[in-house]
Every structure is written in structure tokens, then in C-alpha cells.
Protein backbone atom coordinates (compact mmCIF):
# COMPACT_ATOMS: atom_id res chain seq x y z
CA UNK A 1 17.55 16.02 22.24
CA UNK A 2 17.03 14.32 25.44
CA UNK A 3 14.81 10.77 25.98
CA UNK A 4 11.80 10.45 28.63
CA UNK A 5 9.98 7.45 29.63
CA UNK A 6 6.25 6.40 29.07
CA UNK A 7 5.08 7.72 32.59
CA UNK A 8 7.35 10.81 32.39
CA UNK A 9 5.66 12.09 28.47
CA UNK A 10 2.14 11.01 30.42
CA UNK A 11 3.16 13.76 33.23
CA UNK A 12 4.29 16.18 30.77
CA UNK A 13 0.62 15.89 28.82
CA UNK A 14 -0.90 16.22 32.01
CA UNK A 15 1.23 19.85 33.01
CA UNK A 16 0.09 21.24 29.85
CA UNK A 17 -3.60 20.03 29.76
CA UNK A 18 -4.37 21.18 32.68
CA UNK A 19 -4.21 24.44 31.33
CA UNK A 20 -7.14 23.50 29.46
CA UNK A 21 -10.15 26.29 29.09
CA UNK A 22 -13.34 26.95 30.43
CA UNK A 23 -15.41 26.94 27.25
CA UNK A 24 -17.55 29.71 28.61
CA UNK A 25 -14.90 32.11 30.24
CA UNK A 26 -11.50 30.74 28.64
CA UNK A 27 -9.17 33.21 30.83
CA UNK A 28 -5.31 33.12 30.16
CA UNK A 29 -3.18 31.80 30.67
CA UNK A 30 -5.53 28.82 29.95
CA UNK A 31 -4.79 26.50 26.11
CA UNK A 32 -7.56 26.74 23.76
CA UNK A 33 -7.63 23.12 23.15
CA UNK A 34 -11.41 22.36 23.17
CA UNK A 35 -11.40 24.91 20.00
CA UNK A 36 -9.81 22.76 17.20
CA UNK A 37 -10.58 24.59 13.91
CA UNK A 38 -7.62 26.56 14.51
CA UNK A 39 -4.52 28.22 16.24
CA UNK A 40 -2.59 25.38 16.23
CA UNK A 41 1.13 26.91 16.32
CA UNK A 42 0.26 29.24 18.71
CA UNK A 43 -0.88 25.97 21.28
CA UNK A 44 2.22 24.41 20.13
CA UNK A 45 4.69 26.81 21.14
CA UNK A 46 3.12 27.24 24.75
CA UNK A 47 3.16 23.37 25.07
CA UNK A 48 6.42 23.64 24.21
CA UNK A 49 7.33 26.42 26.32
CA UNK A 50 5.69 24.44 29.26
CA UNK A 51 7.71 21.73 28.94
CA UNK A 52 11.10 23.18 28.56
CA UNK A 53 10.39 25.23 32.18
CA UNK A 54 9.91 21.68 33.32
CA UNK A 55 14.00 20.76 32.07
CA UNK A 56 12.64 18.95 28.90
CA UNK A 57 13.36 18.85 25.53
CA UNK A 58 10.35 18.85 23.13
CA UNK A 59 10.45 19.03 19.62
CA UNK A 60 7.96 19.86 17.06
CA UNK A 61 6.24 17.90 14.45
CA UNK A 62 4.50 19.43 11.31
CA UNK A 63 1.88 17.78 9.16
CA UNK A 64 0.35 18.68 5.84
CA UNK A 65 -2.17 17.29 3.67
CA UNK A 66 -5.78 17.08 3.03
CA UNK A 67 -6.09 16.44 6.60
CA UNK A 68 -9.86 15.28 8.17
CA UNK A 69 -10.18 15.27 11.76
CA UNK A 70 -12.99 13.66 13.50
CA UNK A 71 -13.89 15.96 16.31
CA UNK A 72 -16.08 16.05 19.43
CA UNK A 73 -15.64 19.72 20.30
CA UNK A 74 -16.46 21.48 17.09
CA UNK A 75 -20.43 21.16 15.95
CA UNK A 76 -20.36 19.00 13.00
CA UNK A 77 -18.05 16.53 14.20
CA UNK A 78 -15.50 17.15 11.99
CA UNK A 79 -12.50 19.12 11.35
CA UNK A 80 -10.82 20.07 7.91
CA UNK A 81 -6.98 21.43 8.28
CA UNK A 82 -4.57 21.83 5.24
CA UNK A 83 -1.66 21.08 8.14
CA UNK A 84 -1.45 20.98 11.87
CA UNK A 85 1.75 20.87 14.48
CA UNK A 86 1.85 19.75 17.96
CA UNK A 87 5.26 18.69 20.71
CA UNK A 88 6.72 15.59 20.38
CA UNK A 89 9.12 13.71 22.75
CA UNK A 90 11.29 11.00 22.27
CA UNK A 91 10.13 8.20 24.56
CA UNK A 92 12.39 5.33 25.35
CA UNK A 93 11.22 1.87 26.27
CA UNK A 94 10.75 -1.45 25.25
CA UNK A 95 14.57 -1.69 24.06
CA UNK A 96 14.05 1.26 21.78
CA UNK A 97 13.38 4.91 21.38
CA UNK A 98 10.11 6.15 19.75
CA UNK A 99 8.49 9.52 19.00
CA UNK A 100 5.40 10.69 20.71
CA UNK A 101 3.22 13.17 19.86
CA UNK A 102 1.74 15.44 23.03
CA UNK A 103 -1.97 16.49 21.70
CA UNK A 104 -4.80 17.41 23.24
CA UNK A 105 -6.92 18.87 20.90
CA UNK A 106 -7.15 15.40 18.97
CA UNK A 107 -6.02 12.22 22.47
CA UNK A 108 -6.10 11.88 25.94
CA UNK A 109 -2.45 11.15 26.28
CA UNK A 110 0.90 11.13 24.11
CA UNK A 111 0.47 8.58 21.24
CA UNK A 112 3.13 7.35 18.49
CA UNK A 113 3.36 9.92 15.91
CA UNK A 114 2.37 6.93 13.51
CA UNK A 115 -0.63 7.32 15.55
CA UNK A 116 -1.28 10.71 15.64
CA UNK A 117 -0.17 11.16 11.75
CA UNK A 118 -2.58 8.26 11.10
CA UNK A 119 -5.65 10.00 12.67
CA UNK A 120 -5.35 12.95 10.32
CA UNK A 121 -7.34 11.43 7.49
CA UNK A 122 -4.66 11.75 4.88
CA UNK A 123 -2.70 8.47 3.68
CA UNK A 124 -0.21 10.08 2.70
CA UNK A 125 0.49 13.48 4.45
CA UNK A 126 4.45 15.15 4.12
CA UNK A 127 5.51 15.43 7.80
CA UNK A 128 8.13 17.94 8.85
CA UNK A 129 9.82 17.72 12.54
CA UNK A 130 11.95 20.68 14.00
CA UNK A 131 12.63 22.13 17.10
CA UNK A 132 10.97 24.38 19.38
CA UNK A 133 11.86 27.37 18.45
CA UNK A 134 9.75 27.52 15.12
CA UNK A 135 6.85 29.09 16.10
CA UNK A 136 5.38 28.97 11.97
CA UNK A 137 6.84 26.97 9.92
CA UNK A 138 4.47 27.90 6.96
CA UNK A 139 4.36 31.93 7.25
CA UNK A 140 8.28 33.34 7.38
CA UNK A 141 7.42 36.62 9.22
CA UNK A 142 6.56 34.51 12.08
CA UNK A 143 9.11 32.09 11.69
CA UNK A 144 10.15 32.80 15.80
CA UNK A 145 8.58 33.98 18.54
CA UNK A 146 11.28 33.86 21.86
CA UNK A 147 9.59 36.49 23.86
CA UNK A 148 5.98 34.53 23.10
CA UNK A 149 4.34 37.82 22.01
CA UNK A 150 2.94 36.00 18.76
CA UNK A 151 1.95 32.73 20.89
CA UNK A 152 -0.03 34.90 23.28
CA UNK A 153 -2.09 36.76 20.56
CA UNK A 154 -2.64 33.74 18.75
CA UNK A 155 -3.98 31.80 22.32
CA UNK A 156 -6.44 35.62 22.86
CA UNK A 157 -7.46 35.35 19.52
CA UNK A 158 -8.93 31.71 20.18
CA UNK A 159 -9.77 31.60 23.51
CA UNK A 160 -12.33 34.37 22.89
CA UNK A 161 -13.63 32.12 19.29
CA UNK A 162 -14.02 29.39 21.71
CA UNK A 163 -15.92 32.09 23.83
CA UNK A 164 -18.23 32.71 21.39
CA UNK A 165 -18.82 29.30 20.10
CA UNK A 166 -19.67 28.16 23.50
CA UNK A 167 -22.30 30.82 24.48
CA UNK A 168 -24.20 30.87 20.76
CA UNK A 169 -26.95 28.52 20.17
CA UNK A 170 -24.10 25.49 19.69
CA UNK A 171 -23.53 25.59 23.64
CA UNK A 172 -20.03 24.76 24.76
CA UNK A 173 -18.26 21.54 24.36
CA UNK A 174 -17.87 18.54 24.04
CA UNK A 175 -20.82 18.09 21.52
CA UNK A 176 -23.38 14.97 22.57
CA UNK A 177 -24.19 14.21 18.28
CA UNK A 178 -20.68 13.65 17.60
CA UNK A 179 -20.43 11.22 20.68
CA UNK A 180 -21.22 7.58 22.07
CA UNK A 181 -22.79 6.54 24.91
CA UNK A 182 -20.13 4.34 26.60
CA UNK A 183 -21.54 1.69 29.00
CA UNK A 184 -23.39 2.38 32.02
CA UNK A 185 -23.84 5.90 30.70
CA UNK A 186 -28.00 6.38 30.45
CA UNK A 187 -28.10 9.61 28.93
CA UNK A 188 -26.49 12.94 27.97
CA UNK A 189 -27.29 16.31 29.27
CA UNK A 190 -26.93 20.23 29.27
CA UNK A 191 -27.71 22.49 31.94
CA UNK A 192 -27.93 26.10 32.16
CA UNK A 193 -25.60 28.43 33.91
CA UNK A 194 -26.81 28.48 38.17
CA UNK A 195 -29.55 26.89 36.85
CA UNK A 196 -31.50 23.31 38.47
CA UNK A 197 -33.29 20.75 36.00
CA UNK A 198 -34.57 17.76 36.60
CA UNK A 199 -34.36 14.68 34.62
CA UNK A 200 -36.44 11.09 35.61
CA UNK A 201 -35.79 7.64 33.99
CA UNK A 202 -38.36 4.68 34.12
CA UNK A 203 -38.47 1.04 34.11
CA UNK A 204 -35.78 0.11 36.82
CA UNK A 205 -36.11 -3.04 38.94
CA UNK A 206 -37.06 -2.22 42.19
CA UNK A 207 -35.23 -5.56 43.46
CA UNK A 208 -31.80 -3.93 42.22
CA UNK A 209 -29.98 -1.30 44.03
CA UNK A 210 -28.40 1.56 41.74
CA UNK A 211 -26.58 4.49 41.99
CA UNK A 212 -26.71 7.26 40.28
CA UNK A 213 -23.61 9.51 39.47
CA UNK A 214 -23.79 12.88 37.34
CA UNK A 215 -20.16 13.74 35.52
CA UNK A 216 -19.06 16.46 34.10
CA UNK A 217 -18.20 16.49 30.63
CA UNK A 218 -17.02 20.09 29.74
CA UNK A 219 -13.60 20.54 31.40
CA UNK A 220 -13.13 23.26 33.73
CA UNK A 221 -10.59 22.96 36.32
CA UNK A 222 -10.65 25.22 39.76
CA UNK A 223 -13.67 24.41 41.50
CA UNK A 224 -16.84 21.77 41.33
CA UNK A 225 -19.27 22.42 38.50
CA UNK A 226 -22.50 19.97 39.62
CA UNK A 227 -24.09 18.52 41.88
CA UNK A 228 -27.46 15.99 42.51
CA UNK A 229 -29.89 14.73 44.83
CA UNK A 230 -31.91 11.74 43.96
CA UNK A 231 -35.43 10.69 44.23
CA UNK A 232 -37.61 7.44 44.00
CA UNK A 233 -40.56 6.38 42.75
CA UNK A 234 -41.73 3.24 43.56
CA UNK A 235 -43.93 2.93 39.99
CA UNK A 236 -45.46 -0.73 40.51
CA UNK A 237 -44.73 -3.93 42.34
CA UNK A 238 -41.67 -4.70 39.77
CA UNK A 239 -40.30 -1.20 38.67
CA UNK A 240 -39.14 2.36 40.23
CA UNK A 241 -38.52 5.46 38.41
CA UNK A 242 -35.88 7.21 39.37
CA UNK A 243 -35.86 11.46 39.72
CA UNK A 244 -32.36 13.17 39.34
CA UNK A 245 -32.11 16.64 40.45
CA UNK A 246 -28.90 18.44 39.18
CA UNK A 247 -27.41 21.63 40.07
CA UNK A 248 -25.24 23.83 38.02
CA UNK A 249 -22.56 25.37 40.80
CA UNK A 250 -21.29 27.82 38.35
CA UNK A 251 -21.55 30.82 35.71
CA UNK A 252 -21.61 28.82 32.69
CA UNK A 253 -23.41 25.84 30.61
CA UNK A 254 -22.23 22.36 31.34
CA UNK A 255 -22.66 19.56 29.49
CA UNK A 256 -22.95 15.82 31.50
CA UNK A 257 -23.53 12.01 31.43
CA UNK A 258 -26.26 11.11 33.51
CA UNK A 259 -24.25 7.44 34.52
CA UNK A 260 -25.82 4.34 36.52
CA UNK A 261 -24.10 1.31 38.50
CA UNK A 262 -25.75 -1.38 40.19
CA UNK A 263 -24.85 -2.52 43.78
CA UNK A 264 -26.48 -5.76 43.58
């Protein structure tokens, strides 16, 4: 079992979350990661798969428990699992060697497996590691899966419940009631597949310059998703109101953050 560093585990999460899913067409060979409730071995074992073409050596790490996992992609906000696996990798650094867990479904990067473990909702959850090859550690028909025959069906089965989910009335994700508005982020927004909506806000300073900046916030990698124009209305001697036009560029609904900087 080999040792990475910090930067290398950060470009291994990377190669396997860019295989992230378009909530609204999730084609393979794409990871259903943005549909938590379930399917975790099968995500597992292409992450791992993923990672040993790239001449590493992941391991595995199981959890069980009464585990509670607060959630931004599943409506509700919150995810219940009885256990849950995901690639680890043994990350040296610091004068020491530590094990990091490679997640998307739950972080934006590989965290400590204290971390990870500790996210789970369960204080005291029985945690199993093995290698790769397990594909279920839990259900011994399935024990293995070399030729990856399981781990595809599992990642069809998913991607098309992530399919679903995203074009019934709960829209794709990531969902705006089980989220924040960081700073400098003025509001939250869905449009329509091709569709154009506009959205104004009121009461800006007309001695400040601002810009105006619409993100995407439902992943979808292989081409742009939005795009704006913006309009001003001068509203009194003090104050301007703002007009932001936004264009959906493609087949499906995308959620945004409407964000704001000033210049000045």
C-alpha cells in the first residue's frame, strides 16, 4: 500500500469528480455523486478503479451505524444510511502518514477519515477498511466484481434515480432550502431548460460601481450552461435597480447564485 502527498490525493479527487453527472441527463460513464441516498459501493469501486489506472493504490473504508448525513443534493436536507464506503489513500506529510478519505458525495476534497467518520452523525460508528477489490462488503454474492459488471449496473441504476429526481417537481440539484447564502451572494435561482428569465434587485447606490456575475450551481461539465446581460435603472438621485437577464444555454434546469462585487 503505497503513500501520496496532499496535492497528489487533491489530483486524484479531482480525476474522479470530474466524472460527476448532469442531474438532468446523467450519461455513463459519468459518477452518480449528486444522488446520495444510495449506491454507494458501486461509486466506490469505480473511484477505485479510476485511481488504480492512474498507478495508485486506494483502499477502501467501510462505515456502519445509525449514520445522519446532512445533505445539499437530496430534498430534505438530510440523508439516513445504516453504512456507507468510499477510497481512501494514505497521505504522507507533516512527519507522518495519515488516511484520507476521497468523497464526493459528502466534501469538496480528501479529508482525514476522522473527518469524514465524524460527519456521519454517529459517535460511535464500527469502521471496517479493506482493499479494493471488495466491491460489498455487507452482501457475500457480491463480495467481487473484477470485470465491473456489478459496479456498472449499480452506477445505471442511479444515474437514471438521479434522472428522475431531477426532472420531478424537486428540480435537480443542489437544493437552495438546505443551503446558505455565502457572502456577496444576493440570491438563489432556477431556470428552465433553453429558457430566459429575468430577475431585478433594488436599492443599490448609484455612487458604487458593481458587477454582477451569475454561477452555476448544478455541475455539468462539457460545455457552458448560462449566460447574462445586465441592465440599469437609475431609480432616484441615490439608488439604481439593477435588471439581470439570464440565459439557460442548455437542455436542462440549472440552478444559480445571482453574486455581486463592488469596484469601488
Amino acid at each position: 500500500m503505497g503513500t501520496v502527498t496532499l496535492g497528489r490525493a487533491r489530483e486524484l479527487f479531482n480525476l474522479v469528480n470530474t466524472r460527476v453527472c448532469c442531474p438532468g441527463n446523467p450519461a455513463a460513464p459519468c459518477i452518480p455523486f449528486l444522488y446520495p441516498d444510495d449506491g454507494c459501493w458501486g461509486r466506490a469501486h469505480e473511484m477505485c478503479r479510476l485511481m488504480l489506472a492512474a498507478g495508485e493504490t486506494p483502499q477502501k473504508i467501510w462505515i456502519q451505524g445509525a449514520l445522519r448525513v446532512a445533505s445539499k443534493n437530496k430534498p430534505g436536507c438530510v440523508v439516513n444510511w445504516g453504512w456507507h464506503v468510499a477510497p481512501t489513500l494514505q497521505v504522507v506529510g507533516g512527519g507522518g502518514v495519515q488516511t484520507h478519505v476521497v468523497d464526493p458525495s459528502l466534501f469538496d476534497g480528501p479529508v482525514p477519515q476522522a473527518t469524514w467518520a465524524g460527519a456521519q452523525g454517529d459517535p460511535s460508528p464500527t469502521l471496517t477498511p479493506t482493499g479494493p477489490e471488495i466491491f460489498h462488503l455487507f452482501y457475500a454474492p457480491q463480495r467481487f466484481d473484477p470485470t465491473y459488471a456489478q459496479t456498472n449496473q449499480v452506477l445505471s441504476d442511479y444515474r437514471n434515480q438521479l434522472r428522475l429526481r431531477s426532472v420531478s417537481t424537486s428540480g435537480p440539484p443542489p437544493y437552495p432550502d438546505c443551503m446558505v447564502r455565502g457572502p456577496g451572494v444576493q440570491w438563489l435561482g432556477t431556470i428552465e431548460p433553453s429558457a430566459q428569465k429575468r430577475w431585478f434587485t433594488f436599492g443599490w447606490p448609484a455612487n458604487r460601481q458593481v458587477i454582477w456575475t451569475v454561477m452555476p450551481i448544478t455541475p455539468c461539465p462539457g460545455g457552458p450552461q448560462l449566460s447574462w446581460k445586465v441592465a440599469v435603472e437609475r431609480a432616484d438621485a441615490n439608488s439604481c435597480t439593477y435588471w439581470i437577464t439570464v440565459s439557460n444555454l442548455t437542455a436542462e434546469a440549472v440552478r444559480f447564485e445571482g453574486r455581486f462585487n463592488f469596484l469601488n
